[in-house]
PDB file of N, CA and C in Angstrom:
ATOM      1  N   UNK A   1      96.587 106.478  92.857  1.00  0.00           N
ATOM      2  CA  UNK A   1      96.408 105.125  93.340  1.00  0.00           C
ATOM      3  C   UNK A   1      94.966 104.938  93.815  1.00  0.00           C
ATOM      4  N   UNK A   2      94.828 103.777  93.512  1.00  0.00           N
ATOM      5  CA  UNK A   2      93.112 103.390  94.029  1.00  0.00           C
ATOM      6  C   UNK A   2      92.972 103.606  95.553  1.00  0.00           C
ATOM      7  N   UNK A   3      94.119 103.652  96.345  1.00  0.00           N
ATOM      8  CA  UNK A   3      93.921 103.932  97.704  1.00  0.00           C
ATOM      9  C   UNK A   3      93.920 105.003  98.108  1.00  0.00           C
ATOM     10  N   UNK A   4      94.087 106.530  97.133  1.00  0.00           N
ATOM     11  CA  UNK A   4      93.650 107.547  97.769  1.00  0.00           C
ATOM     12  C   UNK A   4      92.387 107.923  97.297  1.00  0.00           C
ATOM     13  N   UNK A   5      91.551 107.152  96.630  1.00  0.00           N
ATOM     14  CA  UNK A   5      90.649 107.080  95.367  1.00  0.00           C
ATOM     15  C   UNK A   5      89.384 106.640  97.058  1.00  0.00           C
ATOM     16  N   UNK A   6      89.922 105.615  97.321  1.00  0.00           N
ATOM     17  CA  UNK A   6      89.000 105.391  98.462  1.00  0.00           C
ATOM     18  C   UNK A   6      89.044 106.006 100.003  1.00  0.00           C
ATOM     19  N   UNK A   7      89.971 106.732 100.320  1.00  0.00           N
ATOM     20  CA  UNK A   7      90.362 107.420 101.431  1.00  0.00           C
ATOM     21  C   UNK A   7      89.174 108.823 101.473  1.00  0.00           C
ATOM     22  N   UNK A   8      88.746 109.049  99.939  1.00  0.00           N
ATOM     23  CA  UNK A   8      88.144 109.847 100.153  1.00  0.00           C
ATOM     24  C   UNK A   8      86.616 109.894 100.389  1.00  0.00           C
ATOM     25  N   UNK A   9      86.411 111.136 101.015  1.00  0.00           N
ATOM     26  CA  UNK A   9      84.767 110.811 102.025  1.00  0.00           C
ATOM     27  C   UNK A   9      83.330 111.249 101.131  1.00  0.00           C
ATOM     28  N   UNK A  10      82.616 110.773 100.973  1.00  0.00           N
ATOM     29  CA  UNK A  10      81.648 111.633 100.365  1.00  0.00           C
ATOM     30  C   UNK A  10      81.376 111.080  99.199  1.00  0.00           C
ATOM     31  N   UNK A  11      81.480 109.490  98.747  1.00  0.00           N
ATOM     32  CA  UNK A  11      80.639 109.119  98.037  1.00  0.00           C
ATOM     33  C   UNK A  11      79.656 108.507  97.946  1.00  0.00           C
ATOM     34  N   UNK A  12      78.257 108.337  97.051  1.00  0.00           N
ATOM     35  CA  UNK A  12      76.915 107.921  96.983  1.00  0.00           C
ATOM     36  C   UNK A  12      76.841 107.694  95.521  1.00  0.00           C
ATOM     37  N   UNK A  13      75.974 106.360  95.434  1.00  0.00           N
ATOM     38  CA  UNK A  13      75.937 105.806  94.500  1.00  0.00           C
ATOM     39  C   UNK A  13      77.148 106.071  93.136  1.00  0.00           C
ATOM     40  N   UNK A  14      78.012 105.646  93.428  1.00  0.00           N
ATOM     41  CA  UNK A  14      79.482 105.288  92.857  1.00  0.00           C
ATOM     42  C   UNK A  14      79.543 106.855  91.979  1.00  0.00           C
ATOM     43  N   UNK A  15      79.793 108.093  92.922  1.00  0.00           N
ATOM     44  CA  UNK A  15      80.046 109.577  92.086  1.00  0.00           C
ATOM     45  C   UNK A  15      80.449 110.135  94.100  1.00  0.00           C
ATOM     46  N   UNK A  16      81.409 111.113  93.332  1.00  0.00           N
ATOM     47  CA  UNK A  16      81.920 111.784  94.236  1.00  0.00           C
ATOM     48  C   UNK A  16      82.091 113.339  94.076  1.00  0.00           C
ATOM     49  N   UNK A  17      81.246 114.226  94.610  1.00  0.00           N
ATOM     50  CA  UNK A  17      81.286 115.491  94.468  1.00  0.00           C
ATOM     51  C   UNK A  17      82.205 116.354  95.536  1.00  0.00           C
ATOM     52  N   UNK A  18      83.060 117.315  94.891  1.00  0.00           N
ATOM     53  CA  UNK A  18      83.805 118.306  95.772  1.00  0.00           C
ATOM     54  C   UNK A  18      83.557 119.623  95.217  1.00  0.00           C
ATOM     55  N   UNK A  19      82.931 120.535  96.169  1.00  0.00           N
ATOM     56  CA  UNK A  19      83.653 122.025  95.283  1.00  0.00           C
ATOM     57  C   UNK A  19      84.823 122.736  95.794  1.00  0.00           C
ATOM     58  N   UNK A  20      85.308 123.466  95.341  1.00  0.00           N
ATOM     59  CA  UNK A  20      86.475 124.415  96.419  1.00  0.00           C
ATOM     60  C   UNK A  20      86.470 125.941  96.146  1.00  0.00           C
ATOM     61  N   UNK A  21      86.315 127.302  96.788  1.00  0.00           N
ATOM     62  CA  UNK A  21      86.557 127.949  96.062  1.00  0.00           C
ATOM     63  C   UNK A  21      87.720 128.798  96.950  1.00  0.00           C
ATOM     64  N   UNK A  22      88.272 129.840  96.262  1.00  0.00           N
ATOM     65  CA  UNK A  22      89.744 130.425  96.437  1.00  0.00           C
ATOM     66  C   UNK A  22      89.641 131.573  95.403  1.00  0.00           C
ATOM     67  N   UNK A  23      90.146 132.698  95.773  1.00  0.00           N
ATOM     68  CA  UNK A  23      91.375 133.711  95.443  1.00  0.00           C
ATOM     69  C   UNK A  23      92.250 133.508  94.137  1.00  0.00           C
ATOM     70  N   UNK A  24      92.833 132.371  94.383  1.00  0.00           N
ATOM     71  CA  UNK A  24      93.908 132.119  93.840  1.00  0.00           C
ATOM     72  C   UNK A  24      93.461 130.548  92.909  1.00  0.00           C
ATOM     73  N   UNK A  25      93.461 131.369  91.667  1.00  0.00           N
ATOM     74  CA  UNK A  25      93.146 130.579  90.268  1.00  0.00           C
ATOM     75  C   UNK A  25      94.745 129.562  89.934  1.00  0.00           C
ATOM     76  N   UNK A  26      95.631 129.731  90.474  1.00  0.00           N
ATOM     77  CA  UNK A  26      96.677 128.638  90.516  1.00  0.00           C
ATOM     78  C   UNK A  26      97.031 127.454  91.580  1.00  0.00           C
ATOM     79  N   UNK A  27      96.092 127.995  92.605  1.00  0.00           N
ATOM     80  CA  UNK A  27      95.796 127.335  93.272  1.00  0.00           C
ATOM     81  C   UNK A  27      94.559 125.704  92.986  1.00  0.00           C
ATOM     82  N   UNK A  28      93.686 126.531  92.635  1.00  0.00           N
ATOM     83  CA  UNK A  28      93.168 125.477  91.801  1.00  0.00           C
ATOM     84  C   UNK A  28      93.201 125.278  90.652  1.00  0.00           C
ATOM     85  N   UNK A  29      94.076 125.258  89.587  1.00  0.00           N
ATOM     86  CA  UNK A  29      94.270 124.732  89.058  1.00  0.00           C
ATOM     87  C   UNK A  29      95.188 123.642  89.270  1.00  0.00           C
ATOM     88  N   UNK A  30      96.090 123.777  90.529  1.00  0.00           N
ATOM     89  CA  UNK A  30      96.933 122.542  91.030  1.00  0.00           C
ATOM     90  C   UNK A  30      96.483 121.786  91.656  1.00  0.00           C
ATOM     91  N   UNK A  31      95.306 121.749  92.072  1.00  0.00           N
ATOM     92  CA  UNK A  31      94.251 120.637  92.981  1.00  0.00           C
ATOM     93  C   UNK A  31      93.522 119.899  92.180  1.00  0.00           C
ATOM     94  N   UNK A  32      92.924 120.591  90.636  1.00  0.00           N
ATOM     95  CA  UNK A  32      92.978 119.496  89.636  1.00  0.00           C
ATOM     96  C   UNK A  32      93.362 118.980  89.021  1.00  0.00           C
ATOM     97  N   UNK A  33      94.664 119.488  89.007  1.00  0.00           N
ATOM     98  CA  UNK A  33      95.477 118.409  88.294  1.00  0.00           C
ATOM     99  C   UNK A  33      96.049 117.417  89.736  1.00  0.00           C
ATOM    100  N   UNK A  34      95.653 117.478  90.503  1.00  0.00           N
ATOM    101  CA  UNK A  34      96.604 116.696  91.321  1.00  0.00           C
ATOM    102  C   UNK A  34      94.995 115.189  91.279  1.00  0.00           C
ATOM    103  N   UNK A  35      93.699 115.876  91.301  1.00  0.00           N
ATOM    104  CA  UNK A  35      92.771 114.883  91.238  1.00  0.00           C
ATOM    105  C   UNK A  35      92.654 114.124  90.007  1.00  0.00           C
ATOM    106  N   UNK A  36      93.394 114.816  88.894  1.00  0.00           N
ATOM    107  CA  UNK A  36      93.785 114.053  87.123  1.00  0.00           C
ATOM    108  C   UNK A  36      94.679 112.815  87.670  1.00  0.00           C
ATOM    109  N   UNK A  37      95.676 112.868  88.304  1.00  0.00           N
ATOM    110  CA  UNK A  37      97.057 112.461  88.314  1.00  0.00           C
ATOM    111  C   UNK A  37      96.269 110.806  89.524  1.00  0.00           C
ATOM    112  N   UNK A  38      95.512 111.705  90.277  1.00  0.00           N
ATOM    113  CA  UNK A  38      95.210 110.069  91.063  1.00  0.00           C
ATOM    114  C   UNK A  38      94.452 109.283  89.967  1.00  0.00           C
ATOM    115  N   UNK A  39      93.448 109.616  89.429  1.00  0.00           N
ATOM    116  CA  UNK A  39      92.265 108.982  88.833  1.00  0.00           C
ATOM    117  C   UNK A  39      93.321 107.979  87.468  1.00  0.00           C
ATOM    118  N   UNK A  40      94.076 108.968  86.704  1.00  0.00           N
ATOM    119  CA  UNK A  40      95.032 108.335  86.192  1.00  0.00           C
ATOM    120  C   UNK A  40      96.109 107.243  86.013  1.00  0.00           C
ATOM    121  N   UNK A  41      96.336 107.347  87.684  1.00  0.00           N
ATOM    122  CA  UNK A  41      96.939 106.631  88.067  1.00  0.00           C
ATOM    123  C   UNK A  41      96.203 105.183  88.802  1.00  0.00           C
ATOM    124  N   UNK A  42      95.120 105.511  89.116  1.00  0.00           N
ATOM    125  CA  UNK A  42      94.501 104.465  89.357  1.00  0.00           C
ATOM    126  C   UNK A  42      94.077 103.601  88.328  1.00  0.00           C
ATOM    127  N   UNK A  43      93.209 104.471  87.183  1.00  0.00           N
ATOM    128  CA  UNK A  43      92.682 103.435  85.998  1.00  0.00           C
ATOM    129  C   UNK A  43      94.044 102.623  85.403  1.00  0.00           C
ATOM    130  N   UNK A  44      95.099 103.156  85.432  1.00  0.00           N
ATOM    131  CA  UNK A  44      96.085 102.123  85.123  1.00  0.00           C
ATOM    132  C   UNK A  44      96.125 100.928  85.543  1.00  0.00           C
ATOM    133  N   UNK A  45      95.792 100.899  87.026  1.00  0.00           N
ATOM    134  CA  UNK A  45      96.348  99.126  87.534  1.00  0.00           C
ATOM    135  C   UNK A  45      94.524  99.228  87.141  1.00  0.00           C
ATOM    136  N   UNK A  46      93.706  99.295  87.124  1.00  0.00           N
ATOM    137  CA  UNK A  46      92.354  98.475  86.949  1.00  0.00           C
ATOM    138  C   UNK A  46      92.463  98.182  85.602  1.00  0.00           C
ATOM    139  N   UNK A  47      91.654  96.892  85.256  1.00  0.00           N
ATOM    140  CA  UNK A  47      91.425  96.229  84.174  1.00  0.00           C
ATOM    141  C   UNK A  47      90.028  96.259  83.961  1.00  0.00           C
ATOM    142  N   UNK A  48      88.947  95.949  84.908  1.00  0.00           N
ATOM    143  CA  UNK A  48      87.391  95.479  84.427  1.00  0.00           C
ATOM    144  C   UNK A  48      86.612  96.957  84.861  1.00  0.00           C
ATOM    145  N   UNK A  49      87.362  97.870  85.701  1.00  0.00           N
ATOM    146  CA  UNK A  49      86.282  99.000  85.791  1.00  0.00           C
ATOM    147  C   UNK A  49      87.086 100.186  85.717  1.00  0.00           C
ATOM    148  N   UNK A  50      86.275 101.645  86.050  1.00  0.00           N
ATOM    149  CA  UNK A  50      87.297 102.799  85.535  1.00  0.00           C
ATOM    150  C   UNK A  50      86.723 103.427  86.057  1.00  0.00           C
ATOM    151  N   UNK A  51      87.715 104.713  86.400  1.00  0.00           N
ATOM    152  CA  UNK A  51      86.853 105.916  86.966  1.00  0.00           C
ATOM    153  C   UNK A  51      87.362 107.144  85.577  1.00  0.00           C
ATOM    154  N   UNK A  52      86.000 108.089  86.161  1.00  0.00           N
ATOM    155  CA  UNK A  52      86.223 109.345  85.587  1.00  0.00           C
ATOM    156  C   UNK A  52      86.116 110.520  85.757  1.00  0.00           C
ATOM    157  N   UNK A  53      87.011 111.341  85.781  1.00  0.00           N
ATOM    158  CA  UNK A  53      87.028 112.580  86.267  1.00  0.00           C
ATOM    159  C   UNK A  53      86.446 113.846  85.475  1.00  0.00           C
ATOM    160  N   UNK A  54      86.000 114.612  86.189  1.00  0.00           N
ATOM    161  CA  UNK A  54      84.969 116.044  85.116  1.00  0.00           C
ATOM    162  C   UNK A  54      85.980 117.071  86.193  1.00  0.00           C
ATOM    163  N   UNK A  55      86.064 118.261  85.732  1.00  0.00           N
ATOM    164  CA  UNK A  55      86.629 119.221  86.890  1.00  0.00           C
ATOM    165  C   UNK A  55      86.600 120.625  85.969  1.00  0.00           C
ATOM    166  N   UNK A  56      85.706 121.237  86.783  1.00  0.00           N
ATOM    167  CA  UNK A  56      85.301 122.555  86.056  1.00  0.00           C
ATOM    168  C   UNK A  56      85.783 123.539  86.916  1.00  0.00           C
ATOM    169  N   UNK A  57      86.623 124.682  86.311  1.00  0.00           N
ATOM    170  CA  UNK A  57      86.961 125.658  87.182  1.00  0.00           C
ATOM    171  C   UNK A  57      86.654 127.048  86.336  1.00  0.00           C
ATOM    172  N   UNK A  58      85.217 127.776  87.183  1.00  0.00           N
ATOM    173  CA  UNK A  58      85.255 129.101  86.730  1.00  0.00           C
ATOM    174  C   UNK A  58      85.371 129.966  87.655  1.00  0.00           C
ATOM    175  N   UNK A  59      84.857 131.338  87.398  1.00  0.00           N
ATOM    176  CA  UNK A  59      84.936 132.436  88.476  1.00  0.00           C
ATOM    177  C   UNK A  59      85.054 133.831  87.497  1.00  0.00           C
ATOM    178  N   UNK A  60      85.624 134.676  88.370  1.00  0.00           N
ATOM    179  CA  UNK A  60      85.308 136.303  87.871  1.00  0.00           C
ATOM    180  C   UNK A  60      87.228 136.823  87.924  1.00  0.00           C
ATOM    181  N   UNK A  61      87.511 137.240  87.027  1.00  0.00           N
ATOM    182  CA  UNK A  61      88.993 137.644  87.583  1.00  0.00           C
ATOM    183  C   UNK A  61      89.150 139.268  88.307  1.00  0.00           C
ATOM    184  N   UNK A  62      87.591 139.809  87.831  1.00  0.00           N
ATOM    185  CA  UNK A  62      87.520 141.143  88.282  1.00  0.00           C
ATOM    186  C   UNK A  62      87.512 141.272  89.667  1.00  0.00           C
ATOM    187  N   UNK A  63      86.572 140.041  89.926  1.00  0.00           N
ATOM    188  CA  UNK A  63      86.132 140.031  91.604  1.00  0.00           C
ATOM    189  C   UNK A  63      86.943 138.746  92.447  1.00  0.00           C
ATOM    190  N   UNK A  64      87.956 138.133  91.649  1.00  0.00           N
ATOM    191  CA  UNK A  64      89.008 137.584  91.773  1.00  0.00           C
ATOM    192  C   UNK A  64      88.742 136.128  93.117  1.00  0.00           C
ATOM    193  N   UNK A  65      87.722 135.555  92.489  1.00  0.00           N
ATOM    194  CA  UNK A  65      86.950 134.903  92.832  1.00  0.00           C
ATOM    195  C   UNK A  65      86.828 133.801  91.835  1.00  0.00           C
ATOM    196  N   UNK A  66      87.276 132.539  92.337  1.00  0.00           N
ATOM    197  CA  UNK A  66      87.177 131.130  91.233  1.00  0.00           C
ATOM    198  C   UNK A  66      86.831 129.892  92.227  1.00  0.00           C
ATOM    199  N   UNK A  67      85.931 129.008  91.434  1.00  0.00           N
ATOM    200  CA  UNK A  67      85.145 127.862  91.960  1.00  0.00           C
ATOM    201  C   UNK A  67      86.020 126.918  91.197  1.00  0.00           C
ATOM    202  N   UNK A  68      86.358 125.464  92.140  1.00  0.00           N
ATOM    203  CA  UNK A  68      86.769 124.906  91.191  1.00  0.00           C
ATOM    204  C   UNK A  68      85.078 123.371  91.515  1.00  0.00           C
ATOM    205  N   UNK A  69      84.856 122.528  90.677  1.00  0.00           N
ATOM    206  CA  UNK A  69      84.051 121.414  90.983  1.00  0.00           C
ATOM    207  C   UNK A  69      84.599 120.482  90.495  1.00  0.00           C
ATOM    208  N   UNK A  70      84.596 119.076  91.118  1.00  0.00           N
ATOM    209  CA  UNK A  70      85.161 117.766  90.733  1.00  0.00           C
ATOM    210  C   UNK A  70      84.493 116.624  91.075  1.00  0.00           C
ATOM    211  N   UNK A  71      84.095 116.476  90.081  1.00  0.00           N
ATOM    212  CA  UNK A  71      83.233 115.131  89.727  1.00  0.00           C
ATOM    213  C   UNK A  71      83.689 113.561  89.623  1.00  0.00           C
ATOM    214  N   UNK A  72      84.217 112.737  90.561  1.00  0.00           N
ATOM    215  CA  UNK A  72      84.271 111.400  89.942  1.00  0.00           C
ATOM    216  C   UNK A  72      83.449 109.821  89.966  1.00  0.00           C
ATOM    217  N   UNK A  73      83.354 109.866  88.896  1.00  0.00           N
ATOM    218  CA  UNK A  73      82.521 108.607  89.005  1.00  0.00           C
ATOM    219  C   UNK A  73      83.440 107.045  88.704  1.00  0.00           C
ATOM    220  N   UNK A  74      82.701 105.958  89.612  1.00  0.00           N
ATOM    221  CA  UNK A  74      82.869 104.831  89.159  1.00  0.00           C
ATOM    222  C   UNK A  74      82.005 104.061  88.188  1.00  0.00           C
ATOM    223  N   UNK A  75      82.608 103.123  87.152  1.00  0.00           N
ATOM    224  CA  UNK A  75      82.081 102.785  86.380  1.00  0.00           C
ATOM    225  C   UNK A  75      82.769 101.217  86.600  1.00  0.00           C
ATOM    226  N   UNK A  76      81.937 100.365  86.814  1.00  0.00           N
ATOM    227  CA  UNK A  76      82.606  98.663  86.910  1.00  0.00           C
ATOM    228  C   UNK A  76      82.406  97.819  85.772  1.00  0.00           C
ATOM    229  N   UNK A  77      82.193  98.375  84.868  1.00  0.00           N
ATOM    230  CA  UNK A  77      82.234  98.063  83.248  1.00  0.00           C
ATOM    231  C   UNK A  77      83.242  99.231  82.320  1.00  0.00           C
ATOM    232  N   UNK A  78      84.467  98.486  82.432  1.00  0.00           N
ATOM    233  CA  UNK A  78      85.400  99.264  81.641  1.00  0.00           C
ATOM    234  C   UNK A  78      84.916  98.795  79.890  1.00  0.00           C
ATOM    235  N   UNK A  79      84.380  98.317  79.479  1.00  0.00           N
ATOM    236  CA  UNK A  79      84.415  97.968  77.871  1.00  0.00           C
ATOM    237  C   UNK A  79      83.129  99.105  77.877  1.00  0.00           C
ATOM    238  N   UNK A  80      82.488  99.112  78.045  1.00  0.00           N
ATOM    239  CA  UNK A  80      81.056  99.842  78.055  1.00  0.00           C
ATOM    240  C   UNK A  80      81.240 100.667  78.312  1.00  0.00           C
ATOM    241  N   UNK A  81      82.428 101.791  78.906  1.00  0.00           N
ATOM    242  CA  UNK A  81      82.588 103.142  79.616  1.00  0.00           C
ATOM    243  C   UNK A  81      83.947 103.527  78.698  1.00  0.00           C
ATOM    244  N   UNK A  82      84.387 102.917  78.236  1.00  0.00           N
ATOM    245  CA  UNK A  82      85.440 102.846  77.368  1.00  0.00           C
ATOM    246  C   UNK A  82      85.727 104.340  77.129  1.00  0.00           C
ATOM    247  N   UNK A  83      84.860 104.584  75.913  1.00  0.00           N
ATOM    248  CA  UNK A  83      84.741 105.856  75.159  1.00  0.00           C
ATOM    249  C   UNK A  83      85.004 107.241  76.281  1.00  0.00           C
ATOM    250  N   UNK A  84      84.322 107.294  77.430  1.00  0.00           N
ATOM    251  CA  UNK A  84      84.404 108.342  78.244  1.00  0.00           C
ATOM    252  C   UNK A  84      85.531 108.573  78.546  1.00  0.00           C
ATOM    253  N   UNK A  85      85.951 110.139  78.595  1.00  0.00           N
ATOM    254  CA  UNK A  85      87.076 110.294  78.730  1.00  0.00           C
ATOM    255  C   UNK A  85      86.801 112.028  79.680  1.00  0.00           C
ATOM    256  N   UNK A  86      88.264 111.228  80.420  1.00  0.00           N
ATOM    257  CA  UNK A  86      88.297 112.755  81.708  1.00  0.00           C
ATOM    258  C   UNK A  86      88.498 114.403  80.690  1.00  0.00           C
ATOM    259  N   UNK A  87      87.922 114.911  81.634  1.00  0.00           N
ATOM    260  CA  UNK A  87      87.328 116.726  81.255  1.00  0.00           C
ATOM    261  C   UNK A  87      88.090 117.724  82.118  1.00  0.00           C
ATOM    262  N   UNK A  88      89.452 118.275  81.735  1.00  0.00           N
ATOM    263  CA  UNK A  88      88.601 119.443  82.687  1.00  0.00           C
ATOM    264  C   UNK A  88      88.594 121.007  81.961  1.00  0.00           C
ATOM    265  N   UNK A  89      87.829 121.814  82.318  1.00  0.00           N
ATOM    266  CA  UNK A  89      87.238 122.816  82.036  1.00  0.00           C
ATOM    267  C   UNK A  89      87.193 124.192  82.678  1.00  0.00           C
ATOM    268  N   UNK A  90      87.705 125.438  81.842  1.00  0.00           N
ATOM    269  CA  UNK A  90      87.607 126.747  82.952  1.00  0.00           C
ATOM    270  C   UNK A  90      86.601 127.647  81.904  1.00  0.00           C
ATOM    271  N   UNK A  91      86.075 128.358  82.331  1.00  0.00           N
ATOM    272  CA  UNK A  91      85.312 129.605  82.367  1.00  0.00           C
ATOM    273  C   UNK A  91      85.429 130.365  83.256  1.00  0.00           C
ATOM    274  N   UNK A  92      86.507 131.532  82.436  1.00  0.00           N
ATOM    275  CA  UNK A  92      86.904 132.653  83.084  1.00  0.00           C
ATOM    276  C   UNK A  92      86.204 133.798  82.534  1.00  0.00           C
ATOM    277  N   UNK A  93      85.525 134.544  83.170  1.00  0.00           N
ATOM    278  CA  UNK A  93      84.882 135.834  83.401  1.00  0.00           C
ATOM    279  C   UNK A  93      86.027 137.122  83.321  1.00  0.00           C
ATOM    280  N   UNK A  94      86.352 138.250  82.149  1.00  0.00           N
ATOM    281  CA  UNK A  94      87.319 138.829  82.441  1.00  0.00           C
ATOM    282  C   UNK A  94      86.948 140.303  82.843  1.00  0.00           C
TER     283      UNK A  94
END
């Protein structure tokens, strides 16, 4: 929903950066999908603008150590942003 979209702290010029890191690689992988599921759910009720999500999760499994990063931006031209489409991404180190 667009209202947890704005609850959150830490944006500048319409992009919102988080990193997280953890132990536990299922761990984040459930924190990005849970940031898929808002952004998703938000561009649904919008019509004229859109957001988009990037979310990269790497790390080392030796040293059992994973970063996750999450990127979202606003875009207030949905015809012109159209094409962009949410990412997310792991690079695992084995």
């Amino acid at each position: 929903m667009i209202s947890e979209i704005l609850k959150l702290e830490g944006w500048k010029a319409n992009k919102l950066k988080y990193t997280y890191e953890d132990s536990s690689l299922k761990w984040l992988n459930a924190k990005a999908s849970e940031y898929h599921t808002i952004i998703d759910s938000a561009n649904e009720s919008l019509k004229e603008s859109k957001y988009l999500i990037k979310t990269l999760i790497s790390g080392s499994k030796k040293n059992n150590h994973y970063k996750l990063k999450v990127k979202i931006t606003y875009y207030d031209s949905r015809s012109k942003h159209e094409h962009k489409k949410n990412t997310h991404r792991q690079k695992i180190n084995i």
